[in-house]
N, C-alpha and C. Protein backbone atom coordinates (compact mmCIF):
# COMPACT_ATOMS: atom_id res chain seq x y z
N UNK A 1 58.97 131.73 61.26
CA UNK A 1 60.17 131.81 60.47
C UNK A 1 60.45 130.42 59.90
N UNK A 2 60.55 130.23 58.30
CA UNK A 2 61.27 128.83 57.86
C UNK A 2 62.42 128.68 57.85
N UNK A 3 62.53 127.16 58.57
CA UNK A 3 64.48 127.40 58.53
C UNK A 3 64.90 127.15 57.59
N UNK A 4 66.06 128.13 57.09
CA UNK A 4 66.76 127.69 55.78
C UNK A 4 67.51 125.71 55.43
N UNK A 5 67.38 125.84 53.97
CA UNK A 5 67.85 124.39 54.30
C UNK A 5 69.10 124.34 54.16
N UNK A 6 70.13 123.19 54.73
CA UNK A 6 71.36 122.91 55.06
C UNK A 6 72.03 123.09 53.70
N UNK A 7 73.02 123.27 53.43
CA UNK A 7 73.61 123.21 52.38
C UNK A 7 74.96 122.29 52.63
N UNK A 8 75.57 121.49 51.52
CA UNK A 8 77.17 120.94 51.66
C UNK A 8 78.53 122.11 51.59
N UNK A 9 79.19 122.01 52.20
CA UNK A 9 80.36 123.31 52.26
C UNK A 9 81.59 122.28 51.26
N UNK A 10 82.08 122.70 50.37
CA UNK A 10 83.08 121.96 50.09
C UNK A 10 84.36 122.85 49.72
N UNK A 11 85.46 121.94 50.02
CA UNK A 11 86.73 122.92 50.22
C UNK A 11 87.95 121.43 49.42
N UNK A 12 87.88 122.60 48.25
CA UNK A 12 88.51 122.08 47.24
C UNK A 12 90.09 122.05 47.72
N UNK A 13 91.34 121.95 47.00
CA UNK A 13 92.41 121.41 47.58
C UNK A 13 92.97 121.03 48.93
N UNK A 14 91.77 120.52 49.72
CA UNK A 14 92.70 120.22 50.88
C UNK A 14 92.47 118.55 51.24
N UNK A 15 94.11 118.56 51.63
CA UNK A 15 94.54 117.35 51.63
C UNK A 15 94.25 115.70 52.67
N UNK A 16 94.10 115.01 52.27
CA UNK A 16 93.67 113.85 52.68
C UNK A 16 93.91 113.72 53.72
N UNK A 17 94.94 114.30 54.46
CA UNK A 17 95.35 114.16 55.92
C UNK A 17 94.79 115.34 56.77
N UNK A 18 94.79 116.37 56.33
CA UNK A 18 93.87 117.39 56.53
C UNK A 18 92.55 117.18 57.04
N UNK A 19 92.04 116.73 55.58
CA UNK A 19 90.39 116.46 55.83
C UNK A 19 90.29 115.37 57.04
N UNK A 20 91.25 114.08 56.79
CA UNK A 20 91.26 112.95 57.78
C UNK A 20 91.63 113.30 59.31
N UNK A 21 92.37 114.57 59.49
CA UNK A 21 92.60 115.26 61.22
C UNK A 21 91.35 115.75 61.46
N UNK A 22 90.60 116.43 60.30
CA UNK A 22 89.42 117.26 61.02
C UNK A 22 87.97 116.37 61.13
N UNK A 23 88.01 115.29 60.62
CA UNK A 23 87.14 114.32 60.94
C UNK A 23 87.75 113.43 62.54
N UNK A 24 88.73 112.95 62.35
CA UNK A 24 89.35 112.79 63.64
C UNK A 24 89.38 113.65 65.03
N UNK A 25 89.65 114.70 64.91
CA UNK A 25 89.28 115.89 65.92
C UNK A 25 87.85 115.36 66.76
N UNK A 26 86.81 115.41 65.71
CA UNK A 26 85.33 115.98 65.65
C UNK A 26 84.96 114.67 66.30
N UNK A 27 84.98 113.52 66.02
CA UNK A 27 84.68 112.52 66.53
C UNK A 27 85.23 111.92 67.87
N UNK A 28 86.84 112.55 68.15
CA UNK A 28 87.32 112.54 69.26
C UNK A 28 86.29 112.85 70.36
N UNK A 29 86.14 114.17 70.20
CA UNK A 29 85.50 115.10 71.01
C UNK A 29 84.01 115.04 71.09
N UNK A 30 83.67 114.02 70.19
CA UNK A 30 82.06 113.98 70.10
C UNK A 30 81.08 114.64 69.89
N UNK A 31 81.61 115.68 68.59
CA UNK A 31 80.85 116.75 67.74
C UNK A 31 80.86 116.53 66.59
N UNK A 32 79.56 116.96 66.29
CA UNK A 32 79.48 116.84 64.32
C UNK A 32 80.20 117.33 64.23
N UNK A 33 80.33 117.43 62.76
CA UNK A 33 81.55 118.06 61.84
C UNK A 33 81.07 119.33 61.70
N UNK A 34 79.87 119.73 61.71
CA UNK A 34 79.45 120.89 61.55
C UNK A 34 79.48 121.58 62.97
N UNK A 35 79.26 120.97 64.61
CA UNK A 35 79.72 121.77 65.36
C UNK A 35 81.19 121.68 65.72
N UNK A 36 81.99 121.00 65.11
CA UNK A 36 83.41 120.69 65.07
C UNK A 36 84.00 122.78 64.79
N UNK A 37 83.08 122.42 63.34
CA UNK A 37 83.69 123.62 62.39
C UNK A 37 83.62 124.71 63.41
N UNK A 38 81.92 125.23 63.73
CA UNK A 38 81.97 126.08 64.45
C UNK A 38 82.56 126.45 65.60
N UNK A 39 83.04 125.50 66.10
CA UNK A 39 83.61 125.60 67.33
C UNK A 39 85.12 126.31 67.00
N UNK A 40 85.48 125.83 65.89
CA UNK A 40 87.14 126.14 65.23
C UNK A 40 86.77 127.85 65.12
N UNK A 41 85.75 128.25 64.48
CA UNK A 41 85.25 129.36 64.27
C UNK A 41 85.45 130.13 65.53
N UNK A 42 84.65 130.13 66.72
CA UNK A 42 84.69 130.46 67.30
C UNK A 42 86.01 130.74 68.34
N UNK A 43 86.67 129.59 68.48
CA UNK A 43 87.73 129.89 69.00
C UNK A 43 88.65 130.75 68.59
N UNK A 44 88.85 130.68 66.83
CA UNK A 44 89.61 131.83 66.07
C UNK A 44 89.19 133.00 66.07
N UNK A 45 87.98 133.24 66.66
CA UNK A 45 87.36 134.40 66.94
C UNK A 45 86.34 134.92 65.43
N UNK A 46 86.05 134.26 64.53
CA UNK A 46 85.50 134.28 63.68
C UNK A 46 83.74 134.24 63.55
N UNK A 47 83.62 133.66 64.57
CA UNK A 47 82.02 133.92 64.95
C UNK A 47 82.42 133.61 66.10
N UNK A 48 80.80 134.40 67.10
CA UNK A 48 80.76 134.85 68.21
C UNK A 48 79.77 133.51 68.89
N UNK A 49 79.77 133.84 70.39
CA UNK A 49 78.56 132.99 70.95
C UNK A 49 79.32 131.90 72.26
N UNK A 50 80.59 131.58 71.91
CA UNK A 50 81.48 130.75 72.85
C UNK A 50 80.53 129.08 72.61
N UNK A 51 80.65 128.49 73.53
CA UNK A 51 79.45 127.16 73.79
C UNK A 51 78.68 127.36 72.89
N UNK A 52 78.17 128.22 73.34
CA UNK A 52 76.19 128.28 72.48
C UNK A 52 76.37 128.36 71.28
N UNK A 53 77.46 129.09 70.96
CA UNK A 53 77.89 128.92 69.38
C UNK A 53 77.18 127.24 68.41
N UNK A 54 77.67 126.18 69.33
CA UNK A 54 77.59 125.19 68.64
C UNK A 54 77.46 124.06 69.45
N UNK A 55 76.83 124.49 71.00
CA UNK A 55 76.08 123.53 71.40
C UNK A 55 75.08 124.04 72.29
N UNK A 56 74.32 124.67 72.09
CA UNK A 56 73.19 125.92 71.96
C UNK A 56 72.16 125.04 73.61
N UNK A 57 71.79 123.65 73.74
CA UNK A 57 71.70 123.37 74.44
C UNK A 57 72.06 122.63 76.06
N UNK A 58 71.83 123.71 77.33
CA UNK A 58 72.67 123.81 78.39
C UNK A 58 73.05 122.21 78.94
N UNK A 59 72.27 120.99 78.67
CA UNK A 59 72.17 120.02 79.39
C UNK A 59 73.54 119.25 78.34
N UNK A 60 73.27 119.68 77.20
CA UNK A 60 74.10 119.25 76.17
C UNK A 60 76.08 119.80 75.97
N UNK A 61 75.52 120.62 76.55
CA UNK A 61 76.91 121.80 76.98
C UNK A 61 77.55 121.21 78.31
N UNK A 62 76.83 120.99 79.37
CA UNK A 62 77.27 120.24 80.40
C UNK A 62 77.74 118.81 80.63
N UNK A 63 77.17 118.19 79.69
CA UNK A 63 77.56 116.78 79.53
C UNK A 63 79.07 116.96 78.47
N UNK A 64 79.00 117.65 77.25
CA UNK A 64 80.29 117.36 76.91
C UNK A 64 81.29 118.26 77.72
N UNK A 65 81.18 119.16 78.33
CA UNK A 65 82.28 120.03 79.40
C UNK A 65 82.84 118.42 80.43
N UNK A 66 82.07 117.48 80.66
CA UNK A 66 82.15 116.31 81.51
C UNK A 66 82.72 115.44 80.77
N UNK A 67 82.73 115.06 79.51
CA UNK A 67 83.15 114.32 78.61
C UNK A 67 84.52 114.64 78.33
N UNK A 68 84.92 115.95 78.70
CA UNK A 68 86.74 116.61 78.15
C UNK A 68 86.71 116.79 79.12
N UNK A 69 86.51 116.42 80.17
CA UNK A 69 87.50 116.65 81.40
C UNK A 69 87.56 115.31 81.71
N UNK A 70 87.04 114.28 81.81
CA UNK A 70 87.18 112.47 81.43
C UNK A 70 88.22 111.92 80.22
N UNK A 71 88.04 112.87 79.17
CA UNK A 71 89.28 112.69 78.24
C UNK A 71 90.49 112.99 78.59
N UNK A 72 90.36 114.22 78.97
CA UNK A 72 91.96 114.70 79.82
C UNK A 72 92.54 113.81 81.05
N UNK A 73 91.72 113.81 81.71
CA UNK A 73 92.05 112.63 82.76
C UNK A 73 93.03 111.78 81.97
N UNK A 74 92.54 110.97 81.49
CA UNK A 74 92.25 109.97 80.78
C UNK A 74 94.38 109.56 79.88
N UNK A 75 93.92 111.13 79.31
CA UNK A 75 95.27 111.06 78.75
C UNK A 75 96.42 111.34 79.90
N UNK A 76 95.97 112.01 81.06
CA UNK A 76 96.84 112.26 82.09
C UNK A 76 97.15 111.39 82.26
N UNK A 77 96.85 110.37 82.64
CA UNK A 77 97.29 109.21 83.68
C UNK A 77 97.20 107.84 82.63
N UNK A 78 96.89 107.83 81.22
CA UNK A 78 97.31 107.17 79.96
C UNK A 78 99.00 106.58 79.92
């Protein structure tokens, strides 16, 4: 099977603070923007899969599950 190639998604009127939270989010949390998105997806229930949705590998899934619970901490006691 060839994998299709990536394409740019662009989303015309939205606003500078907008675009600037959802880059902020994504980098918080230490996901591309593209598993940022999916993840938004998924949670809204818009595509399926949970994790694997958009971090498909288990070692990779486990380390950031470790990474947000170090963030939370983090802000707990912040």
């Amino acid at each position: 099977m060839t994998q299709a190639k990536a394409k740019n998604l662009v989303i015309t009127n939205l606003s500078e603070k907008h675009r600037q939270d959802f880059i902020d989010w994504a980098d918080a949390l230490e996901l591309t923007r593209d598993q940022f998105l999916i993840a938004l997806m998924v949670n809204a229930g818009f595509a399926d899969g949970g994790l694997d949705a958009f971090l498909p590998d288990k070692a990779a899934c486990d380390e950031w599950r470790e990474l947000l619970i170090r963030r939370m901490a983090q802000l707990a006691n912040g």
